[in-house]
PDB file of N, CA and C in Angstrom:
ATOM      1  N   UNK A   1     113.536 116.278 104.671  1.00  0.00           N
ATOM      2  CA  UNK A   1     114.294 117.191 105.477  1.00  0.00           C
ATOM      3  C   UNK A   1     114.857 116.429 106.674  1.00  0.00           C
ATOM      4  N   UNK A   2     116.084 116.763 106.902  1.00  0.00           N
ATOM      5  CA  UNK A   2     116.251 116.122 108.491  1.00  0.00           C
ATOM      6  C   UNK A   2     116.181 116.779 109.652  1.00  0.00           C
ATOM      7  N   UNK A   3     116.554 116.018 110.406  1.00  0.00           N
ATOM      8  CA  UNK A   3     116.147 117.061 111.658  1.00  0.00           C
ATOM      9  C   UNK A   3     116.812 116.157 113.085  1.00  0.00           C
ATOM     10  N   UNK A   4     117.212 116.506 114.254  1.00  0.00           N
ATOM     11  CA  UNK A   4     117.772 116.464 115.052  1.00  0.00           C
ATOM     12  C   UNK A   4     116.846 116.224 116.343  1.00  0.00           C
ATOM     13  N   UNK A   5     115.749 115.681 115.870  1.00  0.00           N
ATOM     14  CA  UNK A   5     114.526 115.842 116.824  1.00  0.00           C
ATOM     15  C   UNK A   5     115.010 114.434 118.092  1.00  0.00           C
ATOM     16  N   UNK A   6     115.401 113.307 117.384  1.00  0.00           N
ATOM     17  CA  UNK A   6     115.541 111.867 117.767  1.00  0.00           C
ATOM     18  C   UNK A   6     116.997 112.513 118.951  1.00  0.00           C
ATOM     19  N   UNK A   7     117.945 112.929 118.330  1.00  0.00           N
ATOM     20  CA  UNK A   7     118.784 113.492 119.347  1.00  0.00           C
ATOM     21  C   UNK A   7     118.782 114.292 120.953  1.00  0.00           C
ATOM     22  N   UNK A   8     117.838 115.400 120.299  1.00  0.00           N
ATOM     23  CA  UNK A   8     117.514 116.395 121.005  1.00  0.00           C
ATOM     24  C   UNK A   8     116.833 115.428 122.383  1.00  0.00           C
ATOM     25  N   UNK A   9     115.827 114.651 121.453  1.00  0.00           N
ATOM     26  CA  UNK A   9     114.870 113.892 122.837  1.00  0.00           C
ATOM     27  C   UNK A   9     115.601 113.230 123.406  1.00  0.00           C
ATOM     28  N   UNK A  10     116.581 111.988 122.992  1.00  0.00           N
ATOM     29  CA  UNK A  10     117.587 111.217 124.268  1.00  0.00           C
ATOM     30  C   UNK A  10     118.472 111.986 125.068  1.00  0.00           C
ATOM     31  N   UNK A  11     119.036 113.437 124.379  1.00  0.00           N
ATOM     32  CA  UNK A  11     119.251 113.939 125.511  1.00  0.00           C
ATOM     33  C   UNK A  11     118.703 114.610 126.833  1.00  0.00           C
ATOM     34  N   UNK A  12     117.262 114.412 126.528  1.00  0.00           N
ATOM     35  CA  UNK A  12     116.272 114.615 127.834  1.00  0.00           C
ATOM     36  C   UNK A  12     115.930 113.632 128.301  1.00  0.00           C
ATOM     37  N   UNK A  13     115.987 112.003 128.250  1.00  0.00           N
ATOM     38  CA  UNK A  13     115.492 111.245 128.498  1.00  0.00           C
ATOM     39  C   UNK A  13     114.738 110.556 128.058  1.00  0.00           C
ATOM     40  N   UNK A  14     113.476 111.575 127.582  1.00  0.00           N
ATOM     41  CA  UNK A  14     112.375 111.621 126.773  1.00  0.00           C
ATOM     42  C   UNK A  14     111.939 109.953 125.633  1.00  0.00           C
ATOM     43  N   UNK A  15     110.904 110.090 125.682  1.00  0.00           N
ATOM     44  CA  UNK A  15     110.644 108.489 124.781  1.00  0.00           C
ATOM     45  C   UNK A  15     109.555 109.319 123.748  1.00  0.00           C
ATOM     46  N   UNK A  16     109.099 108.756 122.653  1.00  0.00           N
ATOM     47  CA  UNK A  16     108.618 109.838 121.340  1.00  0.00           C
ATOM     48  C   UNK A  16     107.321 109.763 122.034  1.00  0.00           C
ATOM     49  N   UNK A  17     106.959 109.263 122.840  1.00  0.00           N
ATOM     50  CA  UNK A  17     105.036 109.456 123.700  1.00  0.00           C
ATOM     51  C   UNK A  17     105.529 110.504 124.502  1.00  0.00           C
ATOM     52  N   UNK A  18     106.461 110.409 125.139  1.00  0.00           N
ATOM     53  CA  UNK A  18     106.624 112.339 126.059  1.00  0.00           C
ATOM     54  C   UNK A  18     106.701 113.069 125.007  1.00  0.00           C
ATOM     55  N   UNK A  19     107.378 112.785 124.007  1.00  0.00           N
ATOM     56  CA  UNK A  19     107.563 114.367 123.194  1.00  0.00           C
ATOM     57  C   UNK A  19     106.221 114.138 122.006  1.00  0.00           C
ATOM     58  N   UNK A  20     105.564 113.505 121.794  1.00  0.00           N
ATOM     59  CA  UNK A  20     104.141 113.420 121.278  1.00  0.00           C
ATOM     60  C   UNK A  20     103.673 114.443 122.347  1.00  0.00           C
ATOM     61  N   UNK A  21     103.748 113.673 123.939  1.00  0.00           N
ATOM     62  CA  UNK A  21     102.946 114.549 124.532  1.00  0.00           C
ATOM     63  C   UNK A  21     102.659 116.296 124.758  1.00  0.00           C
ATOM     64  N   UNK A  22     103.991 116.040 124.954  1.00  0.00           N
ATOM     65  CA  UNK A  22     104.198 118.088 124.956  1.00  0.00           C
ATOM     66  C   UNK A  22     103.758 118.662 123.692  1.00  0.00           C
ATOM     67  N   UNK A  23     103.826 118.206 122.340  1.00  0.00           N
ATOM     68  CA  UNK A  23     103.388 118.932 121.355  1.00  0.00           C
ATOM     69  C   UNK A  23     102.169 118.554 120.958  1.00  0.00           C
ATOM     70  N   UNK A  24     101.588 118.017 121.093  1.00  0.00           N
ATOM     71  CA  UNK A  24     100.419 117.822 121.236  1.00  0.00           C
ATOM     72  C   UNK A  24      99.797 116.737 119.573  1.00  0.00           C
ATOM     73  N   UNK A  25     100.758 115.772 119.389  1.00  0.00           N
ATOM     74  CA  UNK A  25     100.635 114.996 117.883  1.00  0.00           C
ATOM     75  C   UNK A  25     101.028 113.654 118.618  1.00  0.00           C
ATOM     76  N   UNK A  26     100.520 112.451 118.078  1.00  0.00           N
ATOM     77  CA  UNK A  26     100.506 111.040 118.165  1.00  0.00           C
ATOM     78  C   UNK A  26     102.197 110.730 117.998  1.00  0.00           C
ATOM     79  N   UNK A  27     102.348 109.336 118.919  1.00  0.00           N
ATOM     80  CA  UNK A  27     103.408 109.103 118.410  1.00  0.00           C
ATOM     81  C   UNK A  27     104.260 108.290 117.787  1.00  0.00           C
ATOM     82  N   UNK A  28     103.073 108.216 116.782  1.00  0.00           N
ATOM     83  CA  UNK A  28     103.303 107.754 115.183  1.00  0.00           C
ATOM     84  C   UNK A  28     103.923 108.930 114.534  1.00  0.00           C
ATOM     85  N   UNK A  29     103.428 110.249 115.037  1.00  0.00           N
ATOM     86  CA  UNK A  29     103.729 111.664 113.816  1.00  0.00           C
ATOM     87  C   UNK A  29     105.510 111.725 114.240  1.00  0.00           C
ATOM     88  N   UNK A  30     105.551 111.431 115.562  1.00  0.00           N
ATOM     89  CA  UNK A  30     107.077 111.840 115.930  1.00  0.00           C
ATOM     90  C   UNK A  30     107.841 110.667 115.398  1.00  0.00           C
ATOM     91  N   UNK A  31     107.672 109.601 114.892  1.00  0.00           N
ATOM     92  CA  UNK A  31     108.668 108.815 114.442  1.00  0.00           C
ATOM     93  C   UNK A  31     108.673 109.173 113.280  1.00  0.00           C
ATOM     94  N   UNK A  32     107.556 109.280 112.329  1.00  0.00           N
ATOM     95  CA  UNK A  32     107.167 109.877 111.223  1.00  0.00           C
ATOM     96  C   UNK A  32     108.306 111.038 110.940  1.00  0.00           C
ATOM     97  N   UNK A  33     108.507 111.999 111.628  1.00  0.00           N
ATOM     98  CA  UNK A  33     109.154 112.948 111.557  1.00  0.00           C
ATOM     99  C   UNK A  33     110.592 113.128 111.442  1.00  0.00           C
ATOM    100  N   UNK A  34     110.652 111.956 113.161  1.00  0.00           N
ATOM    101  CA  UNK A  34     112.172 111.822 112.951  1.00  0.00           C
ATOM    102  C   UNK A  34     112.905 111.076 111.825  1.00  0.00           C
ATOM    103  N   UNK A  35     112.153 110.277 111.374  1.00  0.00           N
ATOM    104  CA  UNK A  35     112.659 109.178 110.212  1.00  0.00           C
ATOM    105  C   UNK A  35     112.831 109.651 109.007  1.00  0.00           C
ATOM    106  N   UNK A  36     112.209 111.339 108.968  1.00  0.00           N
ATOM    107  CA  UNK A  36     112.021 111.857 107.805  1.00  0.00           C
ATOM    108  C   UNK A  36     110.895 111.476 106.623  1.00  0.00           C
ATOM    109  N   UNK A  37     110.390 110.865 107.214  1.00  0.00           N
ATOM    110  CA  UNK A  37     109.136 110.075 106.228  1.00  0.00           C
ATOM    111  C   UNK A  37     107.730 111.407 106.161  1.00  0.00           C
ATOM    112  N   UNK A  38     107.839 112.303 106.883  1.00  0.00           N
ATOM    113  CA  UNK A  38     106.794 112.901 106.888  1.00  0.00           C
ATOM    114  C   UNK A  38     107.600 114.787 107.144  1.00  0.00           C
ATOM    115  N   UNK A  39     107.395 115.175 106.879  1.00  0.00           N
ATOM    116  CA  UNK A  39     107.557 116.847 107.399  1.00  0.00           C
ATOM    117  C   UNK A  39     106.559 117.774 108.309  1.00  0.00           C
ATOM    118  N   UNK A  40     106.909 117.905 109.507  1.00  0.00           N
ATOM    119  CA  UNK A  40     105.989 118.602 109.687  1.00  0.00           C
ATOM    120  C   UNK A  40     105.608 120.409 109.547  1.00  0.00           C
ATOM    121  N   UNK A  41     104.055 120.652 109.937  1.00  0.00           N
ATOM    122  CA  UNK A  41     103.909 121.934 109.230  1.00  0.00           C
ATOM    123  C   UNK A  41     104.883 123.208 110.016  1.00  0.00           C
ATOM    124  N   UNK A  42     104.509 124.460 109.621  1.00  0.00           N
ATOM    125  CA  UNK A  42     105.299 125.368 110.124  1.00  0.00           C
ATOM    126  C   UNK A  42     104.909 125.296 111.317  1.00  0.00           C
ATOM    127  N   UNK A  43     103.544 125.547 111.747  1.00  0.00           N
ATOM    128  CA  UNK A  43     103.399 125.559 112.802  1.00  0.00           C
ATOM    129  C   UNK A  43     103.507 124.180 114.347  1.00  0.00           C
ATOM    130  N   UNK A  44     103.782 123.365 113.780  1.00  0.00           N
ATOM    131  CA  UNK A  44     104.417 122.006 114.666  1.00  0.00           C
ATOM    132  C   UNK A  44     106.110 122.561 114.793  1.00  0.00           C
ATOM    133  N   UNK A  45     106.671 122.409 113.537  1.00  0.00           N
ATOM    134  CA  UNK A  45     107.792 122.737 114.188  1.00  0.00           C
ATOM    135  C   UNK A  45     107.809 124.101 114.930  1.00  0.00           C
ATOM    136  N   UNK A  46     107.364 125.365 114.761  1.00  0.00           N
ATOM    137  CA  UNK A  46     108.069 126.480 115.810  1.00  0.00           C
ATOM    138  C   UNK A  46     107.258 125.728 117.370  1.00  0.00           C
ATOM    139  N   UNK A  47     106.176 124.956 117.094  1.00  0.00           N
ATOM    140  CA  UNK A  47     106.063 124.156 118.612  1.00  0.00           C
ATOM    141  C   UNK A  47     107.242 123.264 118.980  1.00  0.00           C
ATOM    142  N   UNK A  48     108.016 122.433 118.667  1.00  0.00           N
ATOM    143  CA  UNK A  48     108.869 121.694 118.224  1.00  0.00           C
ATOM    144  C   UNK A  48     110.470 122.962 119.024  1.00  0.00           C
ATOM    145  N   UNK A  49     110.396 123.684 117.854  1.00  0.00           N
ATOM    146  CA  UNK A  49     111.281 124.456 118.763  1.00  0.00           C
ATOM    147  C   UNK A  49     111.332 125.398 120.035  1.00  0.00           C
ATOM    148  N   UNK A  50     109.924 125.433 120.559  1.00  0.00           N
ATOM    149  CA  UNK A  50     109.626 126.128 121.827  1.00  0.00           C
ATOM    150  C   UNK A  50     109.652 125.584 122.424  1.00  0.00           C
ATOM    151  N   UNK A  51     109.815 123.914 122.088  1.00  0.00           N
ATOM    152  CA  UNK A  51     109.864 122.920 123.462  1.00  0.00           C
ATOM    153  C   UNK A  51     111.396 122.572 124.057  1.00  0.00           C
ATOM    154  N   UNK A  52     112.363 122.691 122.783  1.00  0.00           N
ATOM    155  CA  UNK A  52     113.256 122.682 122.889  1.00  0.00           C
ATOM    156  C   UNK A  52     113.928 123.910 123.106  1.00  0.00           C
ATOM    157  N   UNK A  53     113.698 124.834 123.248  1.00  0.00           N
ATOM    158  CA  UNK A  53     114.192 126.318 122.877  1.00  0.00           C
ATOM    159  C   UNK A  53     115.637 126.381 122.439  1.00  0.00           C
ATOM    160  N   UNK A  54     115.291 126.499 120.480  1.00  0.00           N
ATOM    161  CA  UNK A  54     116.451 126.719 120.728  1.00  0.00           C
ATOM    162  C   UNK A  54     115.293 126.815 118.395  1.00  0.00           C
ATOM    163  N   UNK A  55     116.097 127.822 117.920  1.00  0.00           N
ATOM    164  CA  UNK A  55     115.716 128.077 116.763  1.00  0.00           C
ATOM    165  C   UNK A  55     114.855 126.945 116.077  1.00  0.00           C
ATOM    166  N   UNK A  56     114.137 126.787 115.050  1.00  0.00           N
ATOM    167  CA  UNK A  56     113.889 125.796 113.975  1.00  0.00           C
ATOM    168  C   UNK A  56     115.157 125.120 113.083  1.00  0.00           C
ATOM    169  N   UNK A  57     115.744 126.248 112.918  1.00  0.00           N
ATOM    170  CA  UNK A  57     116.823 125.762 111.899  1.00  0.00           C
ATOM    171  C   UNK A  57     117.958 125.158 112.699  1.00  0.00           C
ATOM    172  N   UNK A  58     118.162 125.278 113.656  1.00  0.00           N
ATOM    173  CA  UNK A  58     118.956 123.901 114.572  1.00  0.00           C
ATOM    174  C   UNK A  58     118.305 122.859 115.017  1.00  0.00           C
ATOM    175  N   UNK A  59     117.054 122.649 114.649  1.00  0.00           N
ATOM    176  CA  UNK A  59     116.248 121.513 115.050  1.00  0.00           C
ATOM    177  C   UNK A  59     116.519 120.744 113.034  1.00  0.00           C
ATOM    178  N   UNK A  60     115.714 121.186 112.383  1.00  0.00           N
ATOM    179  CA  UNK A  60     115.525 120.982 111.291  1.00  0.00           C
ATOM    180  C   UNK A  60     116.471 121.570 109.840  1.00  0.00           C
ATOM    181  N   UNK A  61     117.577 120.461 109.652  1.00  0.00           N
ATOM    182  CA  UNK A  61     118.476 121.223 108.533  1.00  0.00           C
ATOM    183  C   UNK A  61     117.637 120.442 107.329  1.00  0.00           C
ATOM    184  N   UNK A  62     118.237 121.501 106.313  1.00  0.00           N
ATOM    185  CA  UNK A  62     118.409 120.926 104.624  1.00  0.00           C
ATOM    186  C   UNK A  62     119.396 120.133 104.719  1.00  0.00           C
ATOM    187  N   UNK A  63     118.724 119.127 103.044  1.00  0.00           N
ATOM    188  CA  UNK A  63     119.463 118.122 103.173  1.00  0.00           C
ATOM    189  C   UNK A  63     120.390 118.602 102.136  1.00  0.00           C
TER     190      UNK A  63
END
């Protein structure tokens, strides 16, 4: 699946250990994620999108 996560974070500044930090996963899982190598569960992403506020499905499209 892809996802817009790697985006979302440079436009905050953010480095994948801040956004590890706020969601509370290593940040191995966030490269993992962004690279698409891994998916995360339902419940990471609606964390994922509460950090960002802004839906799941604008964070995370089909490919």
């Amino acid at each position: 699946m892809k996802n817009r996560l790697k985006v979302l974070r440079a436009e905050r500044d953010w480095s994948q250990q801040d956004l590890a930090d706020r969601v509370g996963v290593s940040r191995q899982s966030v490269n993992a994620i962004e690279t698409g190598k891994y998916d995360p569960s339902l419940p990471l992403a609606f964390t994922f999108a509460d950090i960002f506020e802004m839906p799941i499905e604008e964070i995370f499209l089909r490919e």
